[in-house]
Protein backbone atom coordinates (compact mmCIF):
# COMPACT_ATOMS: atom_id res chain seq x y z
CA UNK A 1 88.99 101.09 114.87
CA UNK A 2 88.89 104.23 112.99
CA UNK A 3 92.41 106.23 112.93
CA UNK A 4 93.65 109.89 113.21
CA UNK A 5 96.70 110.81 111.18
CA UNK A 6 98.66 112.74 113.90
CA UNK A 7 100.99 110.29 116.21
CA UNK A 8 104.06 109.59 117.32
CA UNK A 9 106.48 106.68 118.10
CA UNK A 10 109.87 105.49 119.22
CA UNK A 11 111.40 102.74 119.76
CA UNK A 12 114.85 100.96 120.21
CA UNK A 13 116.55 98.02 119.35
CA UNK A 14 120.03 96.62 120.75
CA UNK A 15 122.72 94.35 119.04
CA UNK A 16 126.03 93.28 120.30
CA UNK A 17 128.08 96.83 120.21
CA UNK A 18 124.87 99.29 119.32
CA UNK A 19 121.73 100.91 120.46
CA UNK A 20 119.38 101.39 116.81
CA UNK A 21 116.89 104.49 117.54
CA UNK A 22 113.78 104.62 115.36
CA UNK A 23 111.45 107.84 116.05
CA UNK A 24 108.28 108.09 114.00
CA UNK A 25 105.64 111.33 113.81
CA UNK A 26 102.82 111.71 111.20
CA UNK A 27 100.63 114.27 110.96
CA UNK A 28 97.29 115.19 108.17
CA UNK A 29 98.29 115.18 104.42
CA UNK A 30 95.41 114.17 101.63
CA UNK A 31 97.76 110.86 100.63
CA UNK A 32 100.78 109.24 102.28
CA UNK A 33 104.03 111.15 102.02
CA UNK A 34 107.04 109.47 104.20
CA UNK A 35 110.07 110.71 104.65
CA UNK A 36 112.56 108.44 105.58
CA UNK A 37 115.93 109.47 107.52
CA UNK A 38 118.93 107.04 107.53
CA UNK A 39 122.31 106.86 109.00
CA UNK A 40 124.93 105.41 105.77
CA UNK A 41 125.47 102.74 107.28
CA UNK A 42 121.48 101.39 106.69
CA UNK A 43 121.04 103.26 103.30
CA UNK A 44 121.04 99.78 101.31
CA UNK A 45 117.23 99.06 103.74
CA UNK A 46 116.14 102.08 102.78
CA UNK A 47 113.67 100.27 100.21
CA UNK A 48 112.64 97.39 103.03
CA UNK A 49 111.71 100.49 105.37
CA UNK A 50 109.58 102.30 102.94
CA UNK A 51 107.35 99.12 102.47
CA UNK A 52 107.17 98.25 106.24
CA UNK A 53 105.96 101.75 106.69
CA UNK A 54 103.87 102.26 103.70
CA UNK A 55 102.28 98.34 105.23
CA UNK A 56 101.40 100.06 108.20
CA UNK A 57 100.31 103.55 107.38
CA UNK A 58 97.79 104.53 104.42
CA UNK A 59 97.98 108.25 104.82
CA UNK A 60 99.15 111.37 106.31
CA UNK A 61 102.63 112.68 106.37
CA UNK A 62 104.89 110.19 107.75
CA UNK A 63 108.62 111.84 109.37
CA UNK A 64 111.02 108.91 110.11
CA UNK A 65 114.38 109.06 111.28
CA UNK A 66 116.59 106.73 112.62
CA UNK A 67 120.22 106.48 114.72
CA UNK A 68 122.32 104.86 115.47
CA UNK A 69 124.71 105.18 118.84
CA UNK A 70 126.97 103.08 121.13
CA UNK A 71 126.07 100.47 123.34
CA UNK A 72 127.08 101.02 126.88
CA UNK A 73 130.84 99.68 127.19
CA UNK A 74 131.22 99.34 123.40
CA UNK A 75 133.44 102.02 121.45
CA UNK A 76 132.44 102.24 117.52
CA UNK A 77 135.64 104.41 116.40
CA UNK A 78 138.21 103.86 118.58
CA UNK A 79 141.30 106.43 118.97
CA UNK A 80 144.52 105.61 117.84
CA UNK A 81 147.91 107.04 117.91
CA UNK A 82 150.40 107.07 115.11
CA UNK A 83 153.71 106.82 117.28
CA UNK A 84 156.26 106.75 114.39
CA UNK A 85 154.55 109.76 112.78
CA UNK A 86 154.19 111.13 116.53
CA UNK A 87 158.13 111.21 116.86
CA UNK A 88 159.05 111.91 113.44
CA UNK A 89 156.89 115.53 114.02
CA UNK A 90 159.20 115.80 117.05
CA UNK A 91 162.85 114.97 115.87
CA UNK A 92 161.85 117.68 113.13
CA UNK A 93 160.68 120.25 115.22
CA UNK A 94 163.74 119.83 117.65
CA UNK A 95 166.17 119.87 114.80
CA UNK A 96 164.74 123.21 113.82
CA UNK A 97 164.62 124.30 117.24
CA UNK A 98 167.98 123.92 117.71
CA UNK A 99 169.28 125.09 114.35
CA UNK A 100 167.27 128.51 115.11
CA UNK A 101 168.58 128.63 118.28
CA UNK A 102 164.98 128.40 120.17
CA UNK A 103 165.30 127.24 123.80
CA UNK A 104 161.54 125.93 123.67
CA UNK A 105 161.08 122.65 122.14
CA UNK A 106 157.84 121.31 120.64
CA UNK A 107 154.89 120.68 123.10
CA UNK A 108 152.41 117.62 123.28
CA UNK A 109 149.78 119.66 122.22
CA UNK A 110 151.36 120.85 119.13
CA UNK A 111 152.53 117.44 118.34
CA UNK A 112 148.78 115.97 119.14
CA UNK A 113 147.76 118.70 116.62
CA UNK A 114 149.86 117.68 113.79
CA UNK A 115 148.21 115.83 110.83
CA UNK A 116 147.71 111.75 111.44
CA UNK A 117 149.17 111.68 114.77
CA UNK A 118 146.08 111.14 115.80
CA UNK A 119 142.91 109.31 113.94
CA UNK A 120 139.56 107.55 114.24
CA UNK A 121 139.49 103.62 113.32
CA UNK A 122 136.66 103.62 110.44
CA UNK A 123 134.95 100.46 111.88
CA UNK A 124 131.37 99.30 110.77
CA UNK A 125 128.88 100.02 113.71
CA UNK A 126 126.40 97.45 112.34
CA UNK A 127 127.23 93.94 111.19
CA UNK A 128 125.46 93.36 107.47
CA UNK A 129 123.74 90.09 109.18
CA UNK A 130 122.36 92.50 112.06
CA UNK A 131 121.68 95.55 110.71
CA UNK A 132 118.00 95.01 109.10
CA UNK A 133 117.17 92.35 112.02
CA UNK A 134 117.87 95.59 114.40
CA UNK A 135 116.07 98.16 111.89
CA UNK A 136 113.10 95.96 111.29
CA UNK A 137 112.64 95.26 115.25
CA UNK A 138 113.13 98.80 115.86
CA UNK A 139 110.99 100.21 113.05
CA UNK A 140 107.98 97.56 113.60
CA UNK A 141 107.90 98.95 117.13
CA UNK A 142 107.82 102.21 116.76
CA UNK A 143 105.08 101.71 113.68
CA UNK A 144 103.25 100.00 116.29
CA UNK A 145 103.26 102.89 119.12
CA UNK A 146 102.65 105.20 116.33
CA UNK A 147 99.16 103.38 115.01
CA UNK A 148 98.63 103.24 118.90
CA UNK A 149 98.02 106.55 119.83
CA UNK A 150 96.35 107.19 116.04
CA UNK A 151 93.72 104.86 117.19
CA UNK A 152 93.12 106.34 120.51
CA UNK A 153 92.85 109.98 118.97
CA UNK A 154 90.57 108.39 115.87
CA UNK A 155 88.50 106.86 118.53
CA UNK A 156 87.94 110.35 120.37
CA UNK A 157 87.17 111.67 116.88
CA UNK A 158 84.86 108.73 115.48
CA UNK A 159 82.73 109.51 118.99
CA UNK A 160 82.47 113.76 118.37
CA UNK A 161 81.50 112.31 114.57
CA UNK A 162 79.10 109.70 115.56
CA UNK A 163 77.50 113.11 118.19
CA UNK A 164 77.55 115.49 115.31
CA UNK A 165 76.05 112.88 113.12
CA UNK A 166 73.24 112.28 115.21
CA UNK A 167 72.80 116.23 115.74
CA UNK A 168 72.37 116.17 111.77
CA UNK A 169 69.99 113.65 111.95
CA UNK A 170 67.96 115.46 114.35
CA UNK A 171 67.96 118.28 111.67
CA UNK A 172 66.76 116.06 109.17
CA UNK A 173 63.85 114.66 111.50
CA UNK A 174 62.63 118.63 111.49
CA UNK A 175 62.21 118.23 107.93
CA UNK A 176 60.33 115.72 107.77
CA UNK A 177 57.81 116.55 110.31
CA UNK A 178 57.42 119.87 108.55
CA UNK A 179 57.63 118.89 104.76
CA UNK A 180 54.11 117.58 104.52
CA UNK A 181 52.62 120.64 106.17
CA UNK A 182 54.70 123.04 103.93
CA UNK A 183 53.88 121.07 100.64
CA UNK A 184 50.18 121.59 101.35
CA UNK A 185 50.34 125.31 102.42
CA UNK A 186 52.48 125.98 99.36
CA UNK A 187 49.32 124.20 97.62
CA UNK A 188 46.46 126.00 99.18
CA UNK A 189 49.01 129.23 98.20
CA UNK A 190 48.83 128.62 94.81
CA UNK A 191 44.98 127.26 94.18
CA UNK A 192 44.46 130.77 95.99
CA UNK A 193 46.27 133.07 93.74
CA UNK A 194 45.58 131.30 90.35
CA UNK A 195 41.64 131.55 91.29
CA UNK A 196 41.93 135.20 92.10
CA UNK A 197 43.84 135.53 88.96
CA UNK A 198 41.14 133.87 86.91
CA UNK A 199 37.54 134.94 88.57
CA UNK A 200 34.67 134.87 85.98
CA UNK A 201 36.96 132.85 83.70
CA UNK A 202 35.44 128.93 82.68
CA UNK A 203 38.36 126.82 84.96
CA UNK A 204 38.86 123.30 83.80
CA UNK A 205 38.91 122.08 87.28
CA UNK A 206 40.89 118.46 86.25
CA UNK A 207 43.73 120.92 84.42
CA UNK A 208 43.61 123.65 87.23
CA UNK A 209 44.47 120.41 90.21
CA UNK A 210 46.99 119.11 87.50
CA UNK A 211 48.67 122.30 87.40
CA UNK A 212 48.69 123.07 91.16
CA UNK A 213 49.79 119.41 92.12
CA UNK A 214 52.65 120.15 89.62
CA UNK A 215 54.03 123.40 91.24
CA UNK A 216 53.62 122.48 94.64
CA UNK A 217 55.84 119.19 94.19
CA UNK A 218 58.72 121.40 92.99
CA UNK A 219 58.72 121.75 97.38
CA UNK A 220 58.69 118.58 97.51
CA UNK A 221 61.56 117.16 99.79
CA UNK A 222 60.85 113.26 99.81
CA UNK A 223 63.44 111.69 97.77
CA UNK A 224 66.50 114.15 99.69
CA UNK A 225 65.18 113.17 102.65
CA UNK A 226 65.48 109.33 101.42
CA UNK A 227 68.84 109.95 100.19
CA UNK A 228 69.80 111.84 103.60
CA UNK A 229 68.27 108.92 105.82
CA UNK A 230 70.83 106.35 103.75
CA UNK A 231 73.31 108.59 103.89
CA UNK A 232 73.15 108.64 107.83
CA UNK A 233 72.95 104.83 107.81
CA UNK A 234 76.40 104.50 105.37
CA UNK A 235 77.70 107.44 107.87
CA UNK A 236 77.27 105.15 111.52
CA UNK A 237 78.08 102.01 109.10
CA UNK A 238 81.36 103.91 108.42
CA UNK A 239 82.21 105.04 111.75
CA UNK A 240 81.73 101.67 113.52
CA UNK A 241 84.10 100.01 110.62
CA UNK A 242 87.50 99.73 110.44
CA UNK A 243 90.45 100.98 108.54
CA UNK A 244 90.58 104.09 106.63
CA UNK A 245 87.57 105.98 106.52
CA UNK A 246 89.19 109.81 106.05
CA UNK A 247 88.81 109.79 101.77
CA UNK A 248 85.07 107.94 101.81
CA UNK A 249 83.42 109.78 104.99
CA UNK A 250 84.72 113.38 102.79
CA UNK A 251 82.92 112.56 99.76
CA UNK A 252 79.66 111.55 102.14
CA UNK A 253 79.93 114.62 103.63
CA UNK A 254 80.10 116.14 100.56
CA UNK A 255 76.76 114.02 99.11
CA UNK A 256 74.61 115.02 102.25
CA UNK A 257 75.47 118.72 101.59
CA UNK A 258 74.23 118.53 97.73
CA UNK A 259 71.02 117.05 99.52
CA UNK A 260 70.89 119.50 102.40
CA UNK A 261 71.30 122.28 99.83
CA UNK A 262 68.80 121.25 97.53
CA UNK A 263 66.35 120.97 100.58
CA UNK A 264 67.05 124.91 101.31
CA UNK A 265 66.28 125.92 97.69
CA UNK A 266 63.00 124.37 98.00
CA UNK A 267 61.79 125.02 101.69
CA UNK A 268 59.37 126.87 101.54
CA UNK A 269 59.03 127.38 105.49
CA UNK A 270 60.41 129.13 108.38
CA UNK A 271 61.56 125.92 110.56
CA UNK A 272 62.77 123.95 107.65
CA UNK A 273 64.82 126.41 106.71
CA UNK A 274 66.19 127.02 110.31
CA UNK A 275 66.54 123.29 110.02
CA UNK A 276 68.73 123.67 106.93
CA UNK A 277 70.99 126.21 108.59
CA UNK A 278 71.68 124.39 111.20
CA UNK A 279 72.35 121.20 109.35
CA UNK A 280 74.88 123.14 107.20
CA UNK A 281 76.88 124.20 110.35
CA UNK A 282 76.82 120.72 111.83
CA UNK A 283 78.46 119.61 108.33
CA UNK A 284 80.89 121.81 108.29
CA UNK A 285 81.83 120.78 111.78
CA UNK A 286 81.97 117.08 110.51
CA UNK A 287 83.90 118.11 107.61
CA UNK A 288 86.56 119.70 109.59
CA UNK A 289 86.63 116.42 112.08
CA UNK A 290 86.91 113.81 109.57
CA UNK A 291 89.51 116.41 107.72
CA UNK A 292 91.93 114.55 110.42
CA UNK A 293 91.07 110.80 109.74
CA UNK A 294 93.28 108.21 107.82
């Protein structure tokens, strides 16, 4: 199925004294550009990461970031108290007390305050053997939520594309019911005008049909019409495919406008060119749909 580039996923993944959070959001960008959010302590995976996403995502922009907390019960830094340095603070600050003659003595706050009385224990939240196990798990699911919901919105959009194309190929259907007609007015136009042009004159009459033939195939529409009809086949071949189809259905798009236009320079009647306008608004209208596909 067909993809979007706007999603989002999260996921989690638990080990023995941590909770690993992966959140995941893309939205439209002409390549892939991820950027990738890690916590130091998963900064050495940052390269394992990168290829898991860039395995699951071809383009759009790509915002990961990833934390990492406690587990219920578990405490990553504990507290701890420096009791020696605790009372040394307060021996001193009595001493001075009572040198100065101060009645107050120090408090526990001011003693709590005092440099390395109290400190965090710098413990590593993630063993090395669990950390990518955890990262992977979480990252894979999250990937996976993500592609989820860029499938259902690519699905919605491969249906309004598959409606627009067949409004185009409606469009093209007028053209060809009215190209013969218009071909042979444009004809009967000319053999008109070129006889009034040359009464009394000797008319080679072989030459004169030559010449006529010639000008009124310059309205001729056949082979864009050709090139339209395979167009609209590649178009519903591309749309009922898989993978990404954002890049190829552009440059399509891009093909069945050179055509469309070429028909408008040469129509050479009202409903054909009607036909044309209308064809040129449905493209645009494709253009700006497939604008959001992978």
């Amino acid at each position: 199925m067909i993809r979007s580039m706007t999603g989002y996923g999260r996921a989690e993944a638990a080990g023995a004294r941590t909770i690993l959070s992966v959140e995941c959001k893309s939205v439209n960008h002409r390549t892939l550009d991820v950027s990738l959010k890690l916590p130091r302590v998963l900064n050495a995976f940052e390269s394992d990461a990168r290829r898991l996403i860039q395995s699951a995502v071809q383009r759009g922009r790509v915002d990961v970031s990833v934390a990492v907390t406690a587990a219920e019960g578990a405490v990553l830094n504990p507290l701890s108290v420096n009791l020696a340095q605790a009372q040394e603070y307060t021996e001193a600050a009595r001493t001075l007390a009572e040198a100065l003659d101060l009645a107050d003595g120090p408090s526990l706050g001011w003693v709590m305050a005092q440099s390395g009385v109290l400190t965090r224990e710098e413990q590593a939240p993630l063993a090395p053997d669990e950390a990518w196990p955890l990262l992977e798990r979480a990252l894979s699911a999250a990937l996976a939520e993500l592609l989820q919901r860029r499938e259902t919105e690519g699905g919605a959009l491969g249906q309004e594309l598959a409606g627009l194309g067949a409004v185009l190929a409606g469009h093209v259907n007028t053209v060809a019911r009215r190209a013969p007609a218009a071909v042979e007015r444009r004809a009967a136009r000319l053999r008109e005008r070129m006889q009034a042009m040359l009464v009394g004159a000797e008319i080679d009459q072989a030459r004169f049909a030559a010449e006529v033939a010639v000008w009124a195939d310059k309205t001729d529409v056949t082979e864009e019409l050709a090139r339209l009809r395979a167009h609209l086949a590649q178009l519903t071949a591309l749309l009922a495919g898989d993978g990404p189809v954002g890049r190829t259905l552009d440059f399509l798009i891009q093909e069945i406008n050179r055509e469309v236009n070429t028909i408008g320079s040469k129509a050479d009647d009202l409903e054909i060119s009607q036909a044309v306008i209308a064809a040129k608004s449905t493209l645009e209208k494709m253009r700006e749909q497939a604008a959001n596909l992978e």
